[in-house]
Structure formats: structure tokens, C-alpha cells
Protein backbone atom coordinates (compact mmCIF):
# COMPACT_ATOMS: atom_id res chain seq x y z
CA UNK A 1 -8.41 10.41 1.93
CA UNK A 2 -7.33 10.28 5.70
CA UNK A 3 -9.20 7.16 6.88
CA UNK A 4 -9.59 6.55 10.84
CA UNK A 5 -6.99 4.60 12.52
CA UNK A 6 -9.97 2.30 14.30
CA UNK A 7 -13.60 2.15 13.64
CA UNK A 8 -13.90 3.59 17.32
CA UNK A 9 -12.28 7.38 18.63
CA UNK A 10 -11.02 6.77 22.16
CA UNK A 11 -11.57 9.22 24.80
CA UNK A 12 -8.51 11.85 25.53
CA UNK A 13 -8.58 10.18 28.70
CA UNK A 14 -8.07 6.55 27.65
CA UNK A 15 -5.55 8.06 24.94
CA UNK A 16 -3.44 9.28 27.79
CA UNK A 17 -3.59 6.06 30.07
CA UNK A 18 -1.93 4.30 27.10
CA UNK A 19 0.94 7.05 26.34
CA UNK A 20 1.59 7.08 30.26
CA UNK A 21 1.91 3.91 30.18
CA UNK A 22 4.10 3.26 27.25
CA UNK A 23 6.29 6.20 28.80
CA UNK A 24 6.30 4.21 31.66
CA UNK A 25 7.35 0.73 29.76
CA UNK A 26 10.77 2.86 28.21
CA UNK A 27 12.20 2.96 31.82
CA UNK A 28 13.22 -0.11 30.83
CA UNK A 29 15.81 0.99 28.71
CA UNK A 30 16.74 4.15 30.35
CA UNK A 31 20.42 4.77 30.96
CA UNK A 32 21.53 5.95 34.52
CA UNK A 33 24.08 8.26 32.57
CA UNK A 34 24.01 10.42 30.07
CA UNK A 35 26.08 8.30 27.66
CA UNK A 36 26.13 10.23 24.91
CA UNK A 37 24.49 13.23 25.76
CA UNK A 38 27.22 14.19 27.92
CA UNK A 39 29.80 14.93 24.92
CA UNK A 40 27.24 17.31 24.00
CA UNK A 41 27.01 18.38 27.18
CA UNK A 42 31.01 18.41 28.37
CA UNK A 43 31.66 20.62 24.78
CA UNK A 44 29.38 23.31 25.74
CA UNK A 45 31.16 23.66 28.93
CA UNK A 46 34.24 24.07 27.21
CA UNK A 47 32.81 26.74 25.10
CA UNK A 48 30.86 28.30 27.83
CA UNK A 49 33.89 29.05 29.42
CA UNK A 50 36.00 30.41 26.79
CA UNK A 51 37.74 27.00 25.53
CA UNK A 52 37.91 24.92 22.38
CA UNK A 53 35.82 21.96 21.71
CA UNK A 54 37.54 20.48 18.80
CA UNK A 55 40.85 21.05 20.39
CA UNK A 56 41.17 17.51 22.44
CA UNK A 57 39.53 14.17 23.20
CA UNK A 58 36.05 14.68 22.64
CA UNK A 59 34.23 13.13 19.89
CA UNK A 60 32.42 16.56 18.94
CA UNK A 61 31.32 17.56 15.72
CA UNK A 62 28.31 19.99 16.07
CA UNK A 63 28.00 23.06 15.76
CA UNK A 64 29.47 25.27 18.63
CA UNK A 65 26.32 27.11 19.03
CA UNK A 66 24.28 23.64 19.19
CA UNK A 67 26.39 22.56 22.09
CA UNK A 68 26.70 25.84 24.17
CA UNK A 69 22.28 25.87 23.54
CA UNK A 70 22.35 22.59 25.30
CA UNK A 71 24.66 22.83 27.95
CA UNK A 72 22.38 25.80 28.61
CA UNK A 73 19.23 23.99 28.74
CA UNK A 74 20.88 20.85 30.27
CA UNK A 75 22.25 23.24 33.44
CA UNK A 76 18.09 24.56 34.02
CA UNK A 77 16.93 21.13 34.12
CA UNK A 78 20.22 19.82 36.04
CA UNK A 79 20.57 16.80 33.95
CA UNK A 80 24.30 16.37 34.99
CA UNK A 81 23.12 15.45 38.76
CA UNK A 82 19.84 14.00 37.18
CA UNK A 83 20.02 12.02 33.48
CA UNK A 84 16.59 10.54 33.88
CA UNK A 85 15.35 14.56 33.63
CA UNK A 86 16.81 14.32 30.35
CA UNK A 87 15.41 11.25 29.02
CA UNK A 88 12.00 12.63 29.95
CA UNK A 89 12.75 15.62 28.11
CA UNK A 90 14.61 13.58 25.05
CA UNK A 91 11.20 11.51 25.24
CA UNK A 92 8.50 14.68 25.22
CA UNK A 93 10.34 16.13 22.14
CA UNK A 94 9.88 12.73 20.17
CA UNK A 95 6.41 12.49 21.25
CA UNK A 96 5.70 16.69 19.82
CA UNK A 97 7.69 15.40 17.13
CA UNK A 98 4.81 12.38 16.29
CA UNK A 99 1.70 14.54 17.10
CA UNK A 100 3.17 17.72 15.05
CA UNK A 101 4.15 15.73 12.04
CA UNK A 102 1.01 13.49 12.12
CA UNK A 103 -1.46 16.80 12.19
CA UNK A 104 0.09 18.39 9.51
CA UNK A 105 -0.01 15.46 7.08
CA UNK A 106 -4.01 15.25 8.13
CA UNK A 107 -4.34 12.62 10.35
CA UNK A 108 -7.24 13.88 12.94
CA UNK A 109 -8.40 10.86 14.99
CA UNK A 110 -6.61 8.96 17.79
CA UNK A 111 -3.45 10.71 17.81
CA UNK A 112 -1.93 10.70 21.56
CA UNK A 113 -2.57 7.16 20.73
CA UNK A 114 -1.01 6.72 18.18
CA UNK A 115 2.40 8.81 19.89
CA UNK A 116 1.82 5.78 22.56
CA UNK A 117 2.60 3.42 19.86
CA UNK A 118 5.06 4.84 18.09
CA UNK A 119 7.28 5.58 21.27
CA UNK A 120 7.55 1.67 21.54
CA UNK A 121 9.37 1.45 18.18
CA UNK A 122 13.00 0.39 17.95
CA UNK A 123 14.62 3.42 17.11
CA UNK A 124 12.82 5.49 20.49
CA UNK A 125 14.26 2.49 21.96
CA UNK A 126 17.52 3.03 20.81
CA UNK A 127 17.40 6.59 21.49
CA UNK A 128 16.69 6.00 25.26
CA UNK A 129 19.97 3.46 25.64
CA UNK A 130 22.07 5.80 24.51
CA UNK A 131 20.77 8.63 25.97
CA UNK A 132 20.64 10.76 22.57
CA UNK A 133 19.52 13.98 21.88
CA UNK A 134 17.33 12.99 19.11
CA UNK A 135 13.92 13.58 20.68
CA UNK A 136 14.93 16.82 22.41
CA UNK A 137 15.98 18.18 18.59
CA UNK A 138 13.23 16.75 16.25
CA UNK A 139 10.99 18.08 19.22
CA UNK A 140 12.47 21.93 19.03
CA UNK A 141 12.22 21.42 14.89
CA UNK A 142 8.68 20.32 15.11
CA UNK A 143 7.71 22.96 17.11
CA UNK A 144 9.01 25.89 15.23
CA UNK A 145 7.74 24.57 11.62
CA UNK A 146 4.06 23.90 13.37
CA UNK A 147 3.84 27.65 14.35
CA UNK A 148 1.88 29.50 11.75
CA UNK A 149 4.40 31.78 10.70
CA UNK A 150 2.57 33.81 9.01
CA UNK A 151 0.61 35.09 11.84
CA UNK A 152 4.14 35.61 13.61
CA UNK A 153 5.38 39.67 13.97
CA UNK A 154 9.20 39.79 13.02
CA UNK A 155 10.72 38.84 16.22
CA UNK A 156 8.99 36.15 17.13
CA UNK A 157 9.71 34.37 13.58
CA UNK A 158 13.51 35.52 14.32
CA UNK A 159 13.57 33.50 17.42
CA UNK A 160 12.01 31.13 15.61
CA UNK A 161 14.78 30.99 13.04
CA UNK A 162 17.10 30.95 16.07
CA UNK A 163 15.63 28.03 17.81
CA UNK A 164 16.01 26.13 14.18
CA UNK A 165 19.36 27.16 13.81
CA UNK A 166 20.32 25.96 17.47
CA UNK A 167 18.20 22.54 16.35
CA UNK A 168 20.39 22.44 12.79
CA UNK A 169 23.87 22.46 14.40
CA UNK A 170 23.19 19.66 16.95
CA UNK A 171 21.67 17.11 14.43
CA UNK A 172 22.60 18.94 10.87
CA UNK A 173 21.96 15.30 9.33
CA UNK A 174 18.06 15.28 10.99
CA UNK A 175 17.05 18.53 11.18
CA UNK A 176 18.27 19.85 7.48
CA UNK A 177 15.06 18.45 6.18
CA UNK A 178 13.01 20.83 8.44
CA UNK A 179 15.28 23.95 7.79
CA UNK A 180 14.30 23.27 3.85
CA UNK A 181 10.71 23.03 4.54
CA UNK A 182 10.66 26.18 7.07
CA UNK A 183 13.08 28.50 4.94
CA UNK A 184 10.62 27.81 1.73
CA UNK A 185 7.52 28.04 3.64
CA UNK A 186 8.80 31.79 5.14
CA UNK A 187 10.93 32.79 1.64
CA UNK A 188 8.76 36.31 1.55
CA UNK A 189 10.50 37.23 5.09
CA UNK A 190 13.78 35.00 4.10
CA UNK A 191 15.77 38.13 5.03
CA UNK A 192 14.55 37.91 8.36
CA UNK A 193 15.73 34.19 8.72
CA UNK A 194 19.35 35.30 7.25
CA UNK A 195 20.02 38.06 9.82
CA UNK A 196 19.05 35.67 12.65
CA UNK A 197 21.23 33.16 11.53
CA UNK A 198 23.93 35.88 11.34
CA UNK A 199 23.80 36.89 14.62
CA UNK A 200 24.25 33.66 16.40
CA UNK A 201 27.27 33.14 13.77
CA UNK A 202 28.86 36.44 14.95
CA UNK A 203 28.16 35.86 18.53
CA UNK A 204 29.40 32.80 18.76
CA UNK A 205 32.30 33.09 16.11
CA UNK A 206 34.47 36.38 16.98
CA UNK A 207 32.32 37.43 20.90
CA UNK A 208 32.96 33.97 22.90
CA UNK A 209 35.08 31.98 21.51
CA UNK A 210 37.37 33.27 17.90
CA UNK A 211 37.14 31.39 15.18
CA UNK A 212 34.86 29.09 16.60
CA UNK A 213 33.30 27.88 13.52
CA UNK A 214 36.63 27.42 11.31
CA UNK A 215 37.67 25.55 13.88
CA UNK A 216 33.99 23.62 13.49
CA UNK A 217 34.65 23.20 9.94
CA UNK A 218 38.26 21.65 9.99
CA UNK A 219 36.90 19.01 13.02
CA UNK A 220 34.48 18.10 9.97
CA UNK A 221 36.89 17.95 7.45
CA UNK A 222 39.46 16.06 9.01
CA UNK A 223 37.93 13.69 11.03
CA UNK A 224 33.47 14.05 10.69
CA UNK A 225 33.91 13.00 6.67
CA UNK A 226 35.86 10.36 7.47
CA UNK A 227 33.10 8.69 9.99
CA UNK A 228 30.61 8.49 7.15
CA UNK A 229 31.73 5.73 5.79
CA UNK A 230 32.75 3.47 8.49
CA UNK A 231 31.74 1.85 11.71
CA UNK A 232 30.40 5.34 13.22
CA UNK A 233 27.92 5.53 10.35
CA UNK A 234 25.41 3.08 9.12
CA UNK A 235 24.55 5.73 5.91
CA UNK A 236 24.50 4.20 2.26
CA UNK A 237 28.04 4.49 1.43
CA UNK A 238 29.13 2.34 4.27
CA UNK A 239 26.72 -0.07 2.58
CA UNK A 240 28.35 -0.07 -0.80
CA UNK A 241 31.53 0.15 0.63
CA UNK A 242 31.18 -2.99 3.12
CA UNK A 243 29.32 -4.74 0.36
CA UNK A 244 32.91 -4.21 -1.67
CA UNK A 245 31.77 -2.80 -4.77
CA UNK A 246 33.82 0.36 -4.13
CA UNK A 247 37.12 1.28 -1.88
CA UNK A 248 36.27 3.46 0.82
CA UNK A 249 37.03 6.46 -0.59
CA UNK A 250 35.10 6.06 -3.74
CA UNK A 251 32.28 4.99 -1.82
CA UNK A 252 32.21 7.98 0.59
CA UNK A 253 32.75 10.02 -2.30
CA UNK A 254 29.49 8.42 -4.04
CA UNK A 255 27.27 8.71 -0.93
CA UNK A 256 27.87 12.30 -0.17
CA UNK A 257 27.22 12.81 -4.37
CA UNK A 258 24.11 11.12 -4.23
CA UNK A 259 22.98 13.18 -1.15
CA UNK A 260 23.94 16.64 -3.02
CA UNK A 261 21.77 15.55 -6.01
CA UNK A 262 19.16 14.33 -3.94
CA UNK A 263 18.64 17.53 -1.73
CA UNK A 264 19.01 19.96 -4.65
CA UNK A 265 15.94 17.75 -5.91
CA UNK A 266 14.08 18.49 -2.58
CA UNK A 267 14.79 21.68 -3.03
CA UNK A 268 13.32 22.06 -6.19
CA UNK A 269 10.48 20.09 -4.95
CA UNK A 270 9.76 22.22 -2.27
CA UNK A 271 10.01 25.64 -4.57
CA UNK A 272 7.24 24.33 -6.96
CA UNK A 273 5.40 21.73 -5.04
CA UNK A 274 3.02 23.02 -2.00
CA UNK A 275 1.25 19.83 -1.54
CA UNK A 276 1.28 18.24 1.99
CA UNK A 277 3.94 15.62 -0.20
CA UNK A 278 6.70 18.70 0.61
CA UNK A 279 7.06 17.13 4.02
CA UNK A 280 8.07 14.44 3.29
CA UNK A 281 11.83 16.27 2.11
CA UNK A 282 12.44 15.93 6.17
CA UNK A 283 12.79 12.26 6.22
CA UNK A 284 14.07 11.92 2.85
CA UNK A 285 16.86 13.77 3.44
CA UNK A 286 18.04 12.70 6.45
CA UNK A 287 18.33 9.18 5.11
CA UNK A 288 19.60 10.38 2.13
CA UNK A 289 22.60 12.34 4.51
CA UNK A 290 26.00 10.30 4.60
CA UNK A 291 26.22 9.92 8.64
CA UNK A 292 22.96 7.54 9.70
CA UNK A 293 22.49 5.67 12.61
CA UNK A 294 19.48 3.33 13.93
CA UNK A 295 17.80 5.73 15.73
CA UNK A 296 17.49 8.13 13.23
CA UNK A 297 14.65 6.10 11.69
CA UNK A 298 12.46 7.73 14.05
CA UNK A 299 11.87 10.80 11.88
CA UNK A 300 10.31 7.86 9.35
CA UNK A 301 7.88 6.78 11.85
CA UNK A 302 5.05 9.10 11.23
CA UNK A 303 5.31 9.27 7.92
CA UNK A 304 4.94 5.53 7.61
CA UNK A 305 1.78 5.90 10.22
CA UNK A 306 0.43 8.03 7.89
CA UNK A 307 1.21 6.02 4.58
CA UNK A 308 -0.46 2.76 6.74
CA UNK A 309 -3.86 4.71 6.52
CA UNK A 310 -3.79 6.25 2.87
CA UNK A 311 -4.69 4.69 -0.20
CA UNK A 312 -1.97 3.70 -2.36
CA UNK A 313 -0.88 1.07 -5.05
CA UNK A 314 2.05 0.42 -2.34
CA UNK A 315 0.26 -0.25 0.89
CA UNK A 316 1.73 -3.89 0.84
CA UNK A 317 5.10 -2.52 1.69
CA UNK A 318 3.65 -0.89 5.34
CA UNK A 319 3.14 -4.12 7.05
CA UNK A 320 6.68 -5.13 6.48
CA UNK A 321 7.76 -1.78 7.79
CA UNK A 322 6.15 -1.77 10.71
CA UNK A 323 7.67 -5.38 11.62
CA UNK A 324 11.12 -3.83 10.77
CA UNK A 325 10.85 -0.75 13.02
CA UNK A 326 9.62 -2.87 15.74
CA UNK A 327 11.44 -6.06 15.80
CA UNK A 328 14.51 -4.58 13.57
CA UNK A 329 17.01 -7.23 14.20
CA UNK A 330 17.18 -10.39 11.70
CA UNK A 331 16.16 -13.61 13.87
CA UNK A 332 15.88 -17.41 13.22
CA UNK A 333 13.83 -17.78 16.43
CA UNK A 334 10.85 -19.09 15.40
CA UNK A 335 8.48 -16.69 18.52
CA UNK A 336 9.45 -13.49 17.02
CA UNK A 337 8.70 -14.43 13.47
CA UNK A 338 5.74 -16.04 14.05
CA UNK A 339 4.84 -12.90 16.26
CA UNK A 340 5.80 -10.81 12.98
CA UNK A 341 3.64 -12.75 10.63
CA UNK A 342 0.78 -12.25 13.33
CA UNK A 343 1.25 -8.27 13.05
CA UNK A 344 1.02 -8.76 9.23
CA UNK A 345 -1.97 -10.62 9.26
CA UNK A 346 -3.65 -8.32 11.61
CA UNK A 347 -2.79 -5.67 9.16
CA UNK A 348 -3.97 -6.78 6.41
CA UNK A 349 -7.15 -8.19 7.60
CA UNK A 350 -7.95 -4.41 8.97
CA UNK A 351 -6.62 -3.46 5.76
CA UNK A 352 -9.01 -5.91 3.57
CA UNK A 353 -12.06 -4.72 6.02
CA UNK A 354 -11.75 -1.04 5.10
CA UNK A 355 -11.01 -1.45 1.56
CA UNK A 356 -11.75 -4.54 0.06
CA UNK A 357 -8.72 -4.97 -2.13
CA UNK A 358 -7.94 -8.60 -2.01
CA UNK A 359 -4.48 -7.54 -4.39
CA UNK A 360 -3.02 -5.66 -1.17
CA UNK A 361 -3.18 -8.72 1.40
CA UNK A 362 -1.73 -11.37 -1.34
CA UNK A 363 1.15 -9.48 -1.96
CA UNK A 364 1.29 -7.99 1.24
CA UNK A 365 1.48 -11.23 2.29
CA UNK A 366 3.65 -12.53 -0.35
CA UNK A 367 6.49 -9.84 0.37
CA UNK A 368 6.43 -10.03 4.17
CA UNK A 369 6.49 -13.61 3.91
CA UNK A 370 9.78 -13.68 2.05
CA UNK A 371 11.37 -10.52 4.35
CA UNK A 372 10.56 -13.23 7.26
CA UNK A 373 11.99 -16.48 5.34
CA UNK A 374 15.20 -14.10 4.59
CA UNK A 375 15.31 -13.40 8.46
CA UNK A 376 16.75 -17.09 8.64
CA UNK A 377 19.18 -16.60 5.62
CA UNK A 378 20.82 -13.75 6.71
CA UNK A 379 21.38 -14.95 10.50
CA UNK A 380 22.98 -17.94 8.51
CA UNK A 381 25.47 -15.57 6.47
CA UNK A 382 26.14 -12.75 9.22
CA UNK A 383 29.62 -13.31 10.36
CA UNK A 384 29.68 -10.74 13.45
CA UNK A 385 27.16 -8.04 14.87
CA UNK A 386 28.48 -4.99 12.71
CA UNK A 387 27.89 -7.13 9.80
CA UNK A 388 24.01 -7.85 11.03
CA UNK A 389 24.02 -4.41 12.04
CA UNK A 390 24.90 -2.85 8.16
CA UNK A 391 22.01 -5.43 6.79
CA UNK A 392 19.42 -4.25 9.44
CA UNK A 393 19.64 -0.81 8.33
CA UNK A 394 19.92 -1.76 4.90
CA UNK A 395 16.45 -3.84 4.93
CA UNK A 396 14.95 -1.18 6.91
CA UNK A 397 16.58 1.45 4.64
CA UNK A 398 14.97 0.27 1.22
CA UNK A 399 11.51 -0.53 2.80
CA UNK A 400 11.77 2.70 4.14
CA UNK A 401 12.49 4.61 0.91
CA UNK A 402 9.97 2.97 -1.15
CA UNK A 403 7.29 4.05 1.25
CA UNK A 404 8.39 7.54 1.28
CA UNK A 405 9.16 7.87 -2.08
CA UNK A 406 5.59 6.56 -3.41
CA UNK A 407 4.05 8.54 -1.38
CA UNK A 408 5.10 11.48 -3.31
CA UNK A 409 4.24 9.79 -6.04
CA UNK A 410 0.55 8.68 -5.73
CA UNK A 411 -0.75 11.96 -4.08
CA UNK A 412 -2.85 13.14 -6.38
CA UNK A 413 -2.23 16.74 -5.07
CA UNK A 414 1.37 16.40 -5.69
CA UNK A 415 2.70 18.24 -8.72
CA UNK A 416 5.15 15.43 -9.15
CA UNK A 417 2.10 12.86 -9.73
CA UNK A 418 1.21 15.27 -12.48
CA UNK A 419 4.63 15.06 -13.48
CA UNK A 420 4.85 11.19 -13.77
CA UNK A 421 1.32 11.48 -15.25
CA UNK A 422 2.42 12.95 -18.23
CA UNK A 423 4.82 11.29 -18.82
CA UNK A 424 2.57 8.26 -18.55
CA UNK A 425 0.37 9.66 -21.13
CA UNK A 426 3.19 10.70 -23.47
CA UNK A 427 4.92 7.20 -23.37
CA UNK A 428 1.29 5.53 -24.41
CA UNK A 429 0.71 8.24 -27.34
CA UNK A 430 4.54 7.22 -28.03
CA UNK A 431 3.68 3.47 -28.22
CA UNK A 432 0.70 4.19 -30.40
């Protein structure tokens, strides 16, 4: 059960003087460029008129149809003359991105609030230096998988389709999560979904610009493969790889291995299982993907706001998540880790009022303790900033998973809880 975020609803109105002003707060960080928006941006000129983006300088490798969508949408809004138009807009998608994801996994009370908070988090923050396009395509993906499409005629649920498709090829490593979920939740009208995707594939493949998308493919395979393991890529084989277990190589070969068996597992998951646990595929497999960066943690955020409220055997993790996606970098300075412990604390002692389970706040306590202590040992080890960089991630990485991953587990809804429940009860008759 869904419990309220506080004892006390706030009024729309006081909701909205708090997401203002944390809005307001991320000027802070907002570029007076595009940064890296404008690669984005520069290849869909080149397609718009007629040229090749993977033919040159540009670090491009989305889709062609991704980029020409954007250059579209970033010539209405005239981000070129004006970035900060785009950082509103990059900052609006996150924030339908929160509120969608949050309503669909049930959470009903406080949520423009809760948006508010969550925009503060490191990886929005991230986002905003750099100018990404992260909001502006979880925000299009969110919107098209919170339409009821079964009360959609056939075009609308082709545009739709469209809109997802335009999403998919700008972030494929963030938004394949969501095509899963919508092409599973639509199967009956699946041929619907397929001739959309078609016709931007023609259009965009023999009418503007030929052989567009080999051309897409080859950028990938020559030079995008080689980025996920490496400094352009923070994903799990650049872990094993910089940890030295394997060669390069071997360990981009591993990562992308484990990501193939992990999505065909989503896939199955979402085929049998239509408990509110399916959406949690869209985070999954994005940090399952290869290619991850900082910022991409954002698509974790609601899911973890969710798990903070529900009761589970792993609700001692959550406190020690929300410290990482706040204050992510590893610190010695005594402020911020005190600071940290305080947010703990607070935690738990909301989390002991509602629920009474003194087992939660000792090892709660216990396990953020420690993730603080290490704080010290790892600024002691870290030789330069990529290297602090590869064990941020990774700390945030494994916290991460655990969350998402139980909370598959203990839904009681969730076929796979039945699943591990029988196998429970098998293993005990087994002992016997």
C-alpha cells in the first residue's frame, strides 16, 4: 500500500510555490549555450538540408530522424538565438516525466511537490550543465505511454508511435525501456505501431537523405560501440574493464551480453507480467544499456520516490539512495557527511513513525553509516577525477539496482513474487 508522503496534503497552490521555486534555484546551473544540445541540433541541419551527419566532425550517433525532429522543434522555439528556451523546455519534460511515472505507479498525494524535489537531484543538475536533451525525451516518452491507448482511434495511436519513435532514436539507451512497455501494452494494434515506424524509416531513408540509416548504422559500428567502454561511457563494462578484470574488448563484449540477456528477460516480463512491477523494465534497462552517463539516473528517481513510501524488506537501502542522488560525489569533508547522516536520520525517524519497524532504522542506519565512512576511503584511493567519477556511478549503480530489482520482487501483485514464492516453498519441502 501507497502510504502518504507527509501526514499533511499541501494545497496545489503551496505545491506550485515550491516547484517555481526549485525551477528557479536550477538557473544556477544553466548553461548560456547549448553545449551539447547543439550537436543534436547542428546534425539536423545537415540533414534538413540534404547532407550527411555521420560524414564529418560531429560527434553524432542518433538516429537521423531523432535529430531532423529536433532541429525542427529547436527552430519553433528558436533555441539557437535563445538556449535558456531550451533548458526550460529540457526542464518541463523531466518534470512530466516525474508526475507521469509517479501516477502510474499509484502515488496520489503531494505530487507537484514531490517533482519540486526531485528536480534538485544531481542528475537534473547535471542535465542542466550540459544542456542535454534528457528531459525534453523522457518528457515526449512519458507522455505518449500515459495516454490511454486504448481509447485512442488509429491515427492518433500512429502519431503516437511516431512521437516514440522520434523519442527512441535521440536517446535509444533511455527511451528503449518505454518502447517495451508501450509496444506490449498496444500488441492487439502492434501492426499499427509497425507501419508507423515504417514510414518515418522510408521517409527519412530513400525521400531526404539515401541511405540515411546505413549510414546511421556504420557511425554505430565503427565508432558508437567503441564509446561504451571508455571515457564517453560510465556503463558496467567500463567498470569491469577499468577495474582490470577484463581487456577492453572482452569487457565491452560482456556488457553488451549482459544487456541482451537482461532485456530479453524484460521482455518476457512484460509479456506475462501486467502488474504495475512492468514499469519498472524502463529504468532497468537503461542502466542495464552499455553507454550510461550521470544524468541518466534521472529515469531512477521516481521509482526510488516510490520504493521510499512502499513497504518492503529493503527499505533500508532508500535512505542511502537518496544521499547518493543528491550529494553523488565521494567527500572527506566532514559538512556534507554530517549533512548526509542528517537526511538519513530524518528518514528513518519518519520511517519508524509510520511503521514501527525498529529492524529498518538499525540497518538503515548500519548501511548508510558505512556508505558514509567509505566516502573517506575512496577520496583516499582515487587517483584522478575519471577514476572518482567510474566509483560514483558504480556506488550509485548497485544501490540503484537493488532498489529496483526488489521491488519487483516483493510486490505481491507481481507474477515474479509468485515465481520466487514457489520456489521458496519447493526449496523448504526439499529440505524436509
Amino acid at each position: 500500500m501507497i502510504t502518504r508522503v507527509f501526514s499533511v496534503e499541501l494545497s496545489l497552490r503551496v505545491q506550485f510555490i515550491f516547484y517555481i521555486a526549485s525551477f528557479s534555484f536550477l538557473t544556477l546551473w544553466m548553461s548560456d549555450s547549448l553545449a551539447d544540445s547543439y550537436y543534436y541540433y547542428q546534425s539536423g541541419l545537415r540533414i534538413f538540408k540534404g547532407q550527411n551527419p555521420y560524414l564529418g566532425d560531429l560527434p553524432f550517433f542518433s538516429g537521423p530522424a531523432g535529430g531532423w525532429f529536433l532541429y525542427l522543434v529547436g527552430n519553433i522555439f528558436f533555441i539557437k538565438e535563445f538556449p535558456i528556451v531550451w533548458q526550460i523546455i529540457n526542464l518541463l519534460g523531466m518534470s512530466i516525466f516525474f508526475f507521469t511515472m509517479l501516477s502510474k505507479l499509484g502515488v496520489k498525494h503531494n505530487l507537484i511537490l514531490l517533482v519540486a524535489i526531485m528536480l534538485l537531484s544531481s542528475p537534473v543538475r547535471e542535465m542542466v550543465v550540459n544542456n542535454q536533451v534528457t528531459g525534453f525525451v523522457l518528457g515526449i516518452a512519458a507522455f505518449v505511454i500515459q495516454t490511454r491507448s486504448g481509447n485512442l482511434n488509429n491515427i492518433a495511436l500512429m502519431a503516437n508511435s511516431i512521437l516514440m519513435y522520434l523519442a527512441f532514436e535521440l536517446k535509444p539507451n533511455l527511451v528503449l525501456g518505454f518502447v517495451v512497455y508501450f509496444v506490449i501494452t498496444n500488441k492487439e494494434r502492434f501492426y499499427l505501431i509497425s507501419l508507423s515506424v515504417a514510414s518515418v524509416l522510408v521517409v527519412f531513408n530513400f525521400v531526404l537523405v539515401d541511405r540515411l540509416y546505413i549510414f546511421w548504422f556504420d557511425s554505430i559500428q565503427s565508432k558508437g560501440i567503441a564509446n561504451f567502454t571508455g571515457f564517453e561511457s560510465l556503463g558496467l563494462s567500463t567498470i569491469i574493464y577499468e577495474s582490470g578484470f577484463l581487456n577492453k574488448e572482452n569487457a565491452r563484449t560482456l556488457g553488451i551480453s549482459l544487456f541482451l540477456l537482461f532485456l530479453a528477460l524484460s521482455l518476457l516480463t512484460a509479456i506475462f507480467d501486467r502488474s504495475r512491477s512492468t514499469l519498472f523494465i524502463i529504468p532497468l534497462i537503461a542502466m542495464f544499456f552499455p553507454y550510461l552517463h550521470y544524468l541518466d539516473f534521472a529515469i531512477t528517481l521516481p521509482f526510488i520516490i516510490y520504493f521510499a513510501f512502499y513497504q518492503s524488506n529493503l527499505r533500508f537501502l532508500v535512505p542511502a539512495s537518496i544521499i547518493l542522488l543528491y550529494l553523488p560525489r565521494p567527500t572527506d569533508g566532514f559538512v556534507k557527511n554530517l549533512l548526509s547522516f542528517v537526511i538519513v536520520l530524518v528518514f528513518l525517524a519518519f520511517d519508524f513513525a509510520r511503521y514501527k519497524r525498529l529492524q529498518t532504522v538499525l540497518t538503515g542506519t548500519v548501511f548508510s553509516t558505512i556508505l558514509l565512512i567509505s566516502n573517506y576511503w575512496i577520496v583516499a584511493l582515487t587517483k584522478d577525477a575519471y577514476q572518482l567519477s567510474l566509483l560514483t556511478v558504480l556506488r550509485v549503480w548497485l544501490v540503484v539496482i537493488c532498489i529496483l530489482i526488489g521491488a519487483i520482487i516483493t510486490d505481491k501483485k507481481s507474477k515474479i513474487n509468485y515465481f520466487f514464492g514457489l520456489l521458496k516453498l519447493h526449496f523448504k519441502e526439499f529440505k524436509k
